[in-house]
N, C-alpha and C. Protein backbone atom coordinates (compact mmCIF):
# COMPACT_ATOMS: atom_id res chain seq x y z
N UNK A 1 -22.05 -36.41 -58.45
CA UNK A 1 -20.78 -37.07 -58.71
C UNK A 1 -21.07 -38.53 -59.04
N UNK A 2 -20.64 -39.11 -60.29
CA UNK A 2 -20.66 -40.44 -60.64
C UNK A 2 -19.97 -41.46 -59.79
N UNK A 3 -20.24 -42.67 -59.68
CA UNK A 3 -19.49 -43.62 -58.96
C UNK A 3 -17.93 -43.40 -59.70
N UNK A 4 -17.78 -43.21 -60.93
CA UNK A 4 -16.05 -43.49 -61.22
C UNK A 4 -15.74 -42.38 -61.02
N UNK A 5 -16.49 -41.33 -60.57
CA UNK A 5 -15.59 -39.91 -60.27
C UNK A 5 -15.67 -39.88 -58.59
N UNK A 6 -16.52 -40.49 -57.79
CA UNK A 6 -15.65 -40.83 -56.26
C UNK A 6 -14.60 -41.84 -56.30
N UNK A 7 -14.19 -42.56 -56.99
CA UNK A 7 -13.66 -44.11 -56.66
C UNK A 7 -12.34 -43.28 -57.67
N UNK A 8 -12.58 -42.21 -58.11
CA UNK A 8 -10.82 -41.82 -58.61
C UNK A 8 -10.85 -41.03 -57.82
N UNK A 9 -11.89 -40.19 -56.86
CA UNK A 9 -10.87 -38.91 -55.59
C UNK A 9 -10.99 -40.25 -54.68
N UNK A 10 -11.25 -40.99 -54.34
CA UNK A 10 -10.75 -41.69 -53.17
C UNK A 10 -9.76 -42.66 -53.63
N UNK A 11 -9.28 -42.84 -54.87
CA UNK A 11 -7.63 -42.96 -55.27
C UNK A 11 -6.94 -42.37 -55.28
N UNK A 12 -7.01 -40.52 -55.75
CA UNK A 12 -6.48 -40.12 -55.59
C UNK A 12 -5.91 -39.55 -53.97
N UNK A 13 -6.78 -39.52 -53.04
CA UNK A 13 -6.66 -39.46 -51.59
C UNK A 13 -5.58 -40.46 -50.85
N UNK A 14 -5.86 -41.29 -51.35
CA UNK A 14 -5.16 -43.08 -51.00
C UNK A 14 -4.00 -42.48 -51.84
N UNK A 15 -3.63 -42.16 -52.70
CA UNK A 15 -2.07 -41.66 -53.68
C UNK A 15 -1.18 -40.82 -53.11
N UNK A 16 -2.30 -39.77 -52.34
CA UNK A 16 -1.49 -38.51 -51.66
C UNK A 16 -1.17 -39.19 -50.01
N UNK A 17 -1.82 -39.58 -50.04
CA UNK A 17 -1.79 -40.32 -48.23
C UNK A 17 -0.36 -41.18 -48.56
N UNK A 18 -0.40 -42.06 -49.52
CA UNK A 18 0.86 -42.96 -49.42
C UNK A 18 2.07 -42.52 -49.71
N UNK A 19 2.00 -41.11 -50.90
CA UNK A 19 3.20 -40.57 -50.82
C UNK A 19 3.72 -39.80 -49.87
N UNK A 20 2.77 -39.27 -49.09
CA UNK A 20 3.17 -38.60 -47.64
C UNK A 20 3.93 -39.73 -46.94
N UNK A 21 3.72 -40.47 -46.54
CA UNK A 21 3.75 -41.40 -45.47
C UNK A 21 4.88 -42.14 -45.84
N UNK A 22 5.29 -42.26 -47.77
CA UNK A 22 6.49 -42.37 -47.88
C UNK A 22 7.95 -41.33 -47.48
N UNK A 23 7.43 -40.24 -47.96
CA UNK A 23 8.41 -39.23 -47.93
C UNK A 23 8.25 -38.57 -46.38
N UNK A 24 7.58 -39.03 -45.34
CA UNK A 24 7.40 -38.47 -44.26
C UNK A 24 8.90 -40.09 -43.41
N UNK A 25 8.68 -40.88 -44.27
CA UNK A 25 9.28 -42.00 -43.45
C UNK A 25 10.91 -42.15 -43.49
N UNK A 26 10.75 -41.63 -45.38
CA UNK A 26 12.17 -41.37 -45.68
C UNK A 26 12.98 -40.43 -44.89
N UNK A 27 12.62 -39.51 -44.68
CA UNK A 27 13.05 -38.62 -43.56
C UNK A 27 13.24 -38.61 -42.09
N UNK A 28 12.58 -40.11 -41.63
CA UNK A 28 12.76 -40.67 -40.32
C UNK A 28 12.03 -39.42 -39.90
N UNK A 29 10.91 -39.40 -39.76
CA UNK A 29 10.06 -38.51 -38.84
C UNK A 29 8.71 -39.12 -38.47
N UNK A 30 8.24 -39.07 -37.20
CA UNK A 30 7.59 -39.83 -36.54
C UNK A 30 6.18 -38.54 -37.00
N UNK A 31 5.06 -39.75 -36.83
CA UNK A 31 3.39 -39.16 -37.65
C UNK A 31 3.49 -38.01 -36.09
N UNK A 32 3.91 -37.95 -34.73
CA UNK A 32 3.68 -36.92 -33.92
C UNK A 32 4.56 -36.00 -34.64
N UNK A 33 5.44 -36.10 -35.10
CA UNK A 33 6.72 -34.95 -35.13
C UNK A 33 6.21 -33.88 -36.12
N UNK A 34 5.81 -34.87 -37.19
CA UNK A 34 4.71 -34.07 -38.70
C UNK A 34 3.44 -33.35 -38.27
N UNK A 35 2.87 -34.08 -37.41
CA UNK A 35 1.61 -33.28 -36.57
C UNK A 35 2.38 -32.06 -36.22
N UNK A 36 2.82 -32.11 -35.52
CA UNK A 36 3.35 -30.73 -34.63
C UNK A 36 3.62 -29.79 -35.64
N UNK A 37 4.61 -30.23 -36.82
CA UNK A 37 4.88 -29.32 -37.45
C UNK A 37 4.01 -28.64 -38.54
N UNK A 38 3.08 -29.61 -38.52
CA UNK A 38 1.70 -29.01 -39.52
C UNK A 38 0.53 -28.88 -38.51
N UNK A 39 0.46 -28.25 -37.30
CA UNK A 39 -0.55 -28.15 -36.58
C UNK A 39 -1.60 -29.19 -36.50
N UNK A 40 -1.81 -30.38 -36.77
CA UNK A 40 -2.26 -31.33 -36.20
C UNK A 40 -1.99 -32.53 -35.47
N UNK A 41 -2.84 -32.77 -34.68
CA UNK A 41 -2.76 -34.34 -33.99
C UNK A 41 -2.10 -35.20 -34.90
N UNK A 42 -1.37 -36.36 -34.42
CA UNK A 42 -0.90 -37.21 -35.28
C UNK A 42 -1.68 -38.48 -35.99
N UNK A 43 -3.15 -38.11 -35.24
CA UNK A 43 -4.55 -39.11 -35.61
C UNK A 43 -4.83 -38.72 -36.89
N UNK A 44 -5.07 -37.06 -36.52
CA UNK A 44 -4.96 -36.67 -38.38
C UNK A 44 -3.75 -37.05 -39.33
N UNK A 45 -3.05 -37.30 -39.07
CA UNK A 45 -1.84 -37.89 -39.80
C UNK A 45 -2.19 -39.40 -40.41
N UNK A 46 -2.49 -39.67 -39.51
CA UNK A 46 -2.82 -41.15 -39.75
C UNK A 46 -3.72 -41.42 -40.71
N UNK A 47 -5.33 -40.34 -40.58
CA UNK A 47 -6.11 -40.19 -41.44
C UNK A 47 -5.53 -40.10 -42.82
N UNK A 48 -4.56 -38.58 -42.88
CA UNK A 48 -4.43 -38.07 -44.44
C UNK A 48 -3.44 -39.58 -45.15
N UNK A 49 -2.55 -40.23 -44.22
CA UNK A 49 -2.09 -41.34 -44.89
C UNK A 49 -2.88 -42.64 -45.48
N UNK A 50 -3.79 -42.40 -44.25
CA UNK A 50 -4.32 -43.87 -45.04
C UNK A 50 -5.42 -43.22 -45.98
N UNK A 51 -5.68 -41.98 -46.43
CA UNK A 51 -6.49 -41.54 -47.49
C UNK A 51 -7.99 -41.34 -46.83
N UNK A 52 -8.11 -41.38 -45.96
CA UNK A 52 -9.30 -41.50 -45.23
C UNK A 52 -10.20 -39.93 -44.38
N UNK A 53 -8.93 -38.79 -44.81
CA UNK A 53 -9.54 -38.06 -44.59
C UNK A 53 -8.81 -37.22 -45.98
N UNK A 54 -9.32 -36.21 -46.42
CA UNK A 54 -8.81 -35.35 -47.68
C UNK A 54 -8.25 -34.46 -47.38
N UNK A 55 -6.94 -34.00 -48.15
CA UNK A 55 -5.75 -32.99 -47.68
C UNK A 55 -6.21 -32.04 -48.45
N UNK A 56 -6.44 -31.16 -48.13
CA UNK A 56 -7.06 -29.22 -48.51
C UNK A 56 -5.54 -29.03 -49.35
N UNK A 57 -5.55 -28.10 -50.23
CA UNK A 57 -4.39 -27.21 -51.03
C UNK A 57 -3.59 -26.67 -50.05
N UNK A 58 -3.96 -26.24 -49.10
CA UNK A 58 -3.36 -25.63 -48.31
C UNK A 58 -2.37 -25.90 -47.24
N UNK A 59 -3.24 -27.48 -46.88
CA UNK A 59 -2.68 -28.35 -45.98
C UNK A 59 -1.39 -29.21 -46.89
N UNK A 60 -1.82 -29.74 -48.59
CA UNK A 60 -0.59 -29.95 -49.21
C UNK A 60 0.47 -28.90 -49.48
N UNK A 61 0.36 -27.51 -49.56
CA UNK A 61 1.43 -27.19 -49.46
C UNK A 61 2.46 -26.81 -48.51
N UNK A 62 1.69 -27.10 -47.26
CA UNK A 62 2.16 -27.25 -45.73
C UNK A 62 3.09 -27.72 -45.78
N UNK A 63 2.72 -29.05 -46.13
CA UNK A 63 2.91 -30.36 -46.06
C UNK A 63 4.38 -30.52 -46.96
N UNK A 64 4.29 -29.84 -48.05
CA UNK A 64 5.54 -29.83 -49.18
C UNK A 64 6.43 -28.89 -48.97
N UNK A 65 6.23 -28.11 -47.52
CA UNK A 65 7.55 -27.20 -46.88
C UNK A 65 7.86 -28.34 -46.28
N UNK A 66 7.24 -28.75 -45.08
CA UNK A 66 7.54 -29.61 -43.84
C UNK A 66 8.58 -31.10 -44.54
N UNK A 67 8.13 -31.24 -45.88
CA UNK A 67 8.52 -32.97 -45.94
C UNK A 67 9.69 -32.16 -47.04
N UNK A 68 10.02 -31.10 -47.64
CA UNK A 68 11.22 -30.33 -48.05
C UNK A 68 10.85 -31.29 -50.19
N UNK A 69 9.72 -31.20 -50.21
CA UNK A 69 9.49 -31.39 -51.67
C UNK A 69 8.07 -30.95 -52.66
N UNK A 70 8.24 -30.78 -53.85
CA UNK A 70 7.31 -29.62 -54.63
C UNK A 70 5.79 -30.43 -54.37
N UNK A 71 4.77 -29.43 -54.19
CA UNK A 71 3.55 -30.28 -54.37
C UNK A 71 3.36 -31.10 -55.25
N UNK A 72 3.83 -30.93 -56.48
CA UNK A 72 3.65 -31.98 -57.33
C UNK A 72 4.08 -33.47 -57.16
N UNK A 73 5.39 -33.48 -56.19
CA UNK A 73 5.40 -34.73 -55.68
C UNK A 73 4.37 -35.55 -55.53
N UNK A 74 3.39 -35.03 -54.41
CA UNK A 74 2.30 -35.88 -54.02
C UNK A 74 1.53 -36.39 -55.47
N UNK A 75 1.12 -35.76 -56.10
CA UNK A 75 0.30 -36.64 -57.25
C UNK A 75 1.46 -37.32 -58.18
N UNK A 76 2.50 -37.39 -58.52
CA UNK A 76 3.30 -38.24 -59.30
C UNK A 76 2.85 -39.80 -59.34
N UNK A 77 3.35 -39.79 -60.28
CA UNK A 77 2.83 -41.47 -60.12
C UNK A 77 0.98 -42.33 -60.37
N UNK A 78 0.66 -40.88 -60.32
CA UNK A 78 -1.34 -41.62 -60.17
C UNK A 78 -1.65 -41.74 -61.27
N UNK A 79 -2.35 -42.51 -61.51
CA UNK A 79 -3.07 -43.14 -62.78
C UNK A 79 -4.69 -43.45 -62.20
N UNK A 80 -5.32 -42.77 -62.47
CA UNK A 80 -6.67 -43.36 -62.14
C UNK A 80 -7.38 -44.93 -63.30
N UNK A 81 -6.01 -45.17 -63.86
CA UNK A 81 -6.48 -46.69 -64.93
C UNK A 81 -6.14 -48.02 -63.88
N UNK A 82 -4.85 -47.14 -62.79
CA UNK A 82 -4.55 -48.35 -61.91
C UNK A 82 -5.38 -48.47 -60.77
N UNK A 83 -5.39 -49.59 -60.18
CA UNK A 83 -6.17 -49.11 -59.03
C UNK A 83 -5.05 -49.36 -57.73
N UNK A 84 -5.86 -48.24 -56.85
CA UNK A 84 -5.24 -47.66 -55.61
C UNK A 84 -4.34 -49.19 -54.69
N UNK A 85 -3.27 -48.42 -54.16
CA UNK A 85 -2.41 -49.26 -53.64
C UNK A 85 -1.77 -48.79 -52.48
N UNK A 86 -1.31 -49.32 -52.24
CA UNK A 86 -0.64 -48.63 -50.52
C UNK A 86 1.12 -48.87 -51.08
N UNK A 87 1.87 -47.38 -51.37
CA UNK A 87 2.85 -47.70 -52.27
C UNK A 87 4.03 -47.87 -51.19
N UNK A 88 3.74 -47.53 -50.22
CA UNK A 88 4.71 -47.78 -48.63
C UNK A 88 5.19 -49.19 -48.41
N UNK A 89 4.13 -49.89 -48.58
CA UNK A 89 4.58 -51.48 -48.48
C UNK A 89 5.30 -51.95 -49.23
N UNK A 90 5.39 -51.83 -51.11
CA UNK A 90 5.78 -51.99 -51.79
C UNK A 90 7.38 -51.45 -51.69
N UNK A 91 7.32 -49.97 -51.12
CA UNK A 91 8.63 -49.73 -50.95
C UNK A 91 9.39 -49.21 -49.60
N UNK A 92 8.40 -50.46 -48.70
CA UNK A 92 9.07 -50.57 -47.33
C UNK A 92 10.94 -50.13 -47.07
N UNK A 93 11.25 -51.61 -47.69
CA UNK A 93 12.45 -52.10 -47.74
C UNK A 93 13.58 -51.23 -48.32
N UNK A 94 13.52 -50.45 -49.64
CA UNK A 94 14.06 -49.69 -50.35
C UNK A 94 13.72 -48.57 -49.11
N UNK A 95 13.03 -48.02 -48.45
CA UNK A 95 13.47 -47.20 -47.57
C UNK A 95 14.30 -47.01 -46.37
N UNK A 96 13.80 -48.67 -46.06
CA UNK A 96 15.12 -49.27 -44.82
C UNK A 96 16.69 -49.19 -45.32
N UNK A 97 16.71 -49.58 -46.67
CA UNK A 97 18.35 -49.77 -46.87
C UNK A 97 19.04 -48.12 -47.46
N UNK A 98 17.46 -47.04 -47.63
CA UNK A 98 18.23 -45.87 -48.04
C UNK A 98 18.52 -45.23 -46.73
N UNK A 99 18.03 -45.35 -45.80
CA UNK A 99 18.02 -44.98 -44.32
C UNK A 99 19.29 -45.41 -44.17
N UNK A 100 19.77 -46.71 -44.15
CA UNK A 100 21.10 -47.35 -43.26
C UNK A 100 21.77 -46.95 -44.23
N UNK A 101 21.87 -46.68 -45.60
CA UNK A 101 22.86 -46.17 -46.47
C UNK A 101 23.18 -45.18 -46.14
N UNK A 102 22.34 -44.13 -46.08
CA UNK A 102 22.78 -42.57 -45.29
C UNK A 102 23.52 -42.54 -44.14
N UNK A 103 23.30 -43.26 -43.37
CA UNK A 103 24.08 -43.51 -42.14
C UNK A 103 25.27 -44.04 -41.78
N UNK A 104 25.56 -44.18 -42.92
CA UNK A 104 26.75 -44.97 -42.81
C UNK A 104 27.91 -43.82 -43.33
N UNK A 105 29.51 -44.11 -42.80
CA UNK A 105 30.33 -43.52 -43.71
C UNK A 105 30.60 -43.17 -44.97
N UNK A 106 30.56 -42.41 -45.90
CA UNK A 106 31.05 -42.60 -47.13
C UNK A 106 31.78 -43.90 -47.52
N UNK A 107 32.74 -44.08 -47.04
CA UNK A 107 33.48 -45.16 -47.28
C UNK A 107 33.09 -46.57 -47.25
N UNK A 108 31.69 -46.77 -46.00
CA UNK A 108 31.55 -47.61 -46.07
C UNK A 108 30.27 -47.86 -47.30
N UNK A 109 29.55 -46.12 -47.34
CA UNK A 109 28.42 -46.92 -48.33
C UNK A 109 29.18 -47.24 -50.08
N UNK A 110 30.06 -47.24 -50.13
CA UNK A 110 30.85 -47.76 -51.53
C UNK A 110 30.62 -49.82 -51.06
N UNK A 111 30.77 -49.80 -50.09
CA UNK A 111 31.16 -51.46 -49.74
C UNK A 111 29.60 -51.73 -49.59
N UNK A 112 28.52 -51.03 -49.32
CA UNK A 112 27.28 -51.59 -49.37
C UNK A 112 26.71 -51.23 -50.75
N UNK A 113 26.76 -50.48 -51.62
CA UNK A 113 26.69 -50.47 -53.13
C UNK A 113 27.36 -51.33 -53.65
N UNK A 114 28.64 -51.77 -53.68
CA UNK A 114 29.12 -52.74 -54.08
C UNK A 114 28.51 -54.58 -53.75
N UNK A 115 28.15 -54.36 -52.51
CA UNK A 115 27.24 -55.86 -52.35
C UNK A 115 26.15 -55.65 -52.39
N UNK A 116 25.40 -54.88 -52.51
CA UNK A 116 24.22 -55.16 -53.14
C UNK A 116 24.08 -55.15 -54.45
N UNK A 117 25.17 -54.33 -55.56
CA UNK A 117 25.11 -55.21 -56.90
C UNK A 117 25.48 -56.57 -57.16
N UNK A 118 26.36 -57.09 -56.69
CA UNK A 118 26.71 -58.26 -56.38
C UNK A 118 25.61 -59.34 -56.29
N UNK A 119 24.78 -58.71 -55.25
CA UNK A 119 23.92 -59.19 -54.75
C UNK A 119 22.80 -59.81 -55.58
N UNK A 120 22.73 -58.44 -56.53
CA UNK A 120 21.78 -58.44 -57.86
C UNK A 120 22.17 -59.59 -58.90
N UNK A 121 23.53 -59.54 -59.06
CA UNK A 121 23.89 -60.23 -59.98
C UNK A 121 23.71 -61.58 -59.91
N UNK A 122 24.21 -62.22 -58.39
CA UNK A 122 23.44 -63.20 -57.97
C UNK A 122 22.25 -63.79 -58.00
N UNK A 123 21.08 -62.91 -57.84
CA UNK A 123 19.93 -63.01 -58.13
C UNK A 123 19.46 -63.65 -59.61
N UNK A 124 20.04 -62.44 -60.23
CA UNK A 124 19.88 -62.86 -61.78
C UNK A 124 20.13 -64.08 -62.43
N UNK A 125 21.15 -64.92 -61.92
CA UNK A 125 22.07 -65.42 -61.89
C UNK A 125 21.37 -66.81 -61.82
N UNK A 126 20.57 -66.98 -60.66
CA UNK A 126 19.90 -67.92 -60.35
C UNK A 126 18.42 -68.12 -60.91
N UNK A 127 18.05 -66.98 -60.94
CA UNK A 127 16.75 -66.71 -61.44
C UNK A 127 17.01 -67.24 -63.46
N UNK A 128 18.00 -66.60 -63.97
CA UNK A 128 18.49 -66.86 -65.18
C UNK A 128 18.40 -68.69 -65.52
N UNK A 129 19.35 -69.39 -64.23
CA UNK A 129 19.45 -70.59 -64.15
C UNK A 129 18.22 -71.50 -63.98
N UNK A 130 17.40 -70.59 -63.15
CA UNK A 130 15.94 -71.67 -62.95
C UNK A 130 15.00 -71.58 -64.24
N UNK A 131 15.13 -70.74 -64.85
CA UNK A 131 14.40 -70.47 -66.01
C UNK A 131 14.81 -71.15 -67.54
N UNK A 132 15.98 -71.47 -67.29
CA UNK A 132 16.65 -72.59 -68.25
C UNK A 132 16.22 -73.78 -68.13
N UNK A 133 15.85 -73.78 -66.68
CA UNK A 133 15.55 -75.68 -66.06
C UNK A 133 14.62 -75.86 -66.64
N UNK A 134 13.53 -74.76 -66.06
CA UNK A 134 12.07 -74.98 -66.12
C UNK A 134 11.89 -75.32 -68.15
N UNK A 135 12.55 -74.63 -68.56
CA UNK A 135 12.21 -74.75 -70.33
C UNK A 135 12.70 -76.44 -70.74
């Protein structure tokens, strides 16, 4: 095996680990709860997320009953031109506010869609304005 053909399976490992760990989070389920339900410790959990140990075919399609999405999920998104990233961090936040969005009334998530475009627009708004200055 060539150096660029380990350094793309240990991207691709690091790809499947982070989309687990996304879609394991979105679902508010704790790395024990996923253990249990895929017959391992939640150490192994920890492993297959941070890419550090390799998920078998078998174990991904476990894995794509338990987290309620197609195996293909897990590889979406990979590019072996990019290099490996931890995509959880990036979309920490967007999981926090889809969490409290769900949780909320219907009624009220219209009033939190509504301020957070708002919100956006604001953004733009200013960002638009500083970029006028700066020229």
């Amino acid at each position: 095996m060539t150096r660029k053909t380990k350094l793309a399976s240990l991207a691709l490992d690091q790809h499947i680990g982070s989309r687990i760990r996304i879609r394991r989070t979105l679902m508010g389920m704790s790395q024990e709860k996923m253990g249990e339900a895929i017959g391992v410790a939640f150490q192994q959990v920890q492993k297959y997320e941070k890419g550090a140990n390799r998920v078998s075919a078998s174990m991904l399609w476990q894995l794509s009953r338990v987290l309620d999405v197609p195996v293909s999920f897990f590889m979406d998104g990979f590019d072996t031109a990019t290099p490996p990233s931890d995509g959880f961090d990036r979309f920490r936040g967007s999981l926090e506010i889809a969490r409290v969005y769900n949780q909320l009334p219907p009624n009220l998530q219209d009033y939190m869609l509504d301020a957070g475009k708002a919100l956006l627009r604001s953004a733009n708004a200013v960002t638009s304005t500083a970029t006028d200055l700066a020229a």
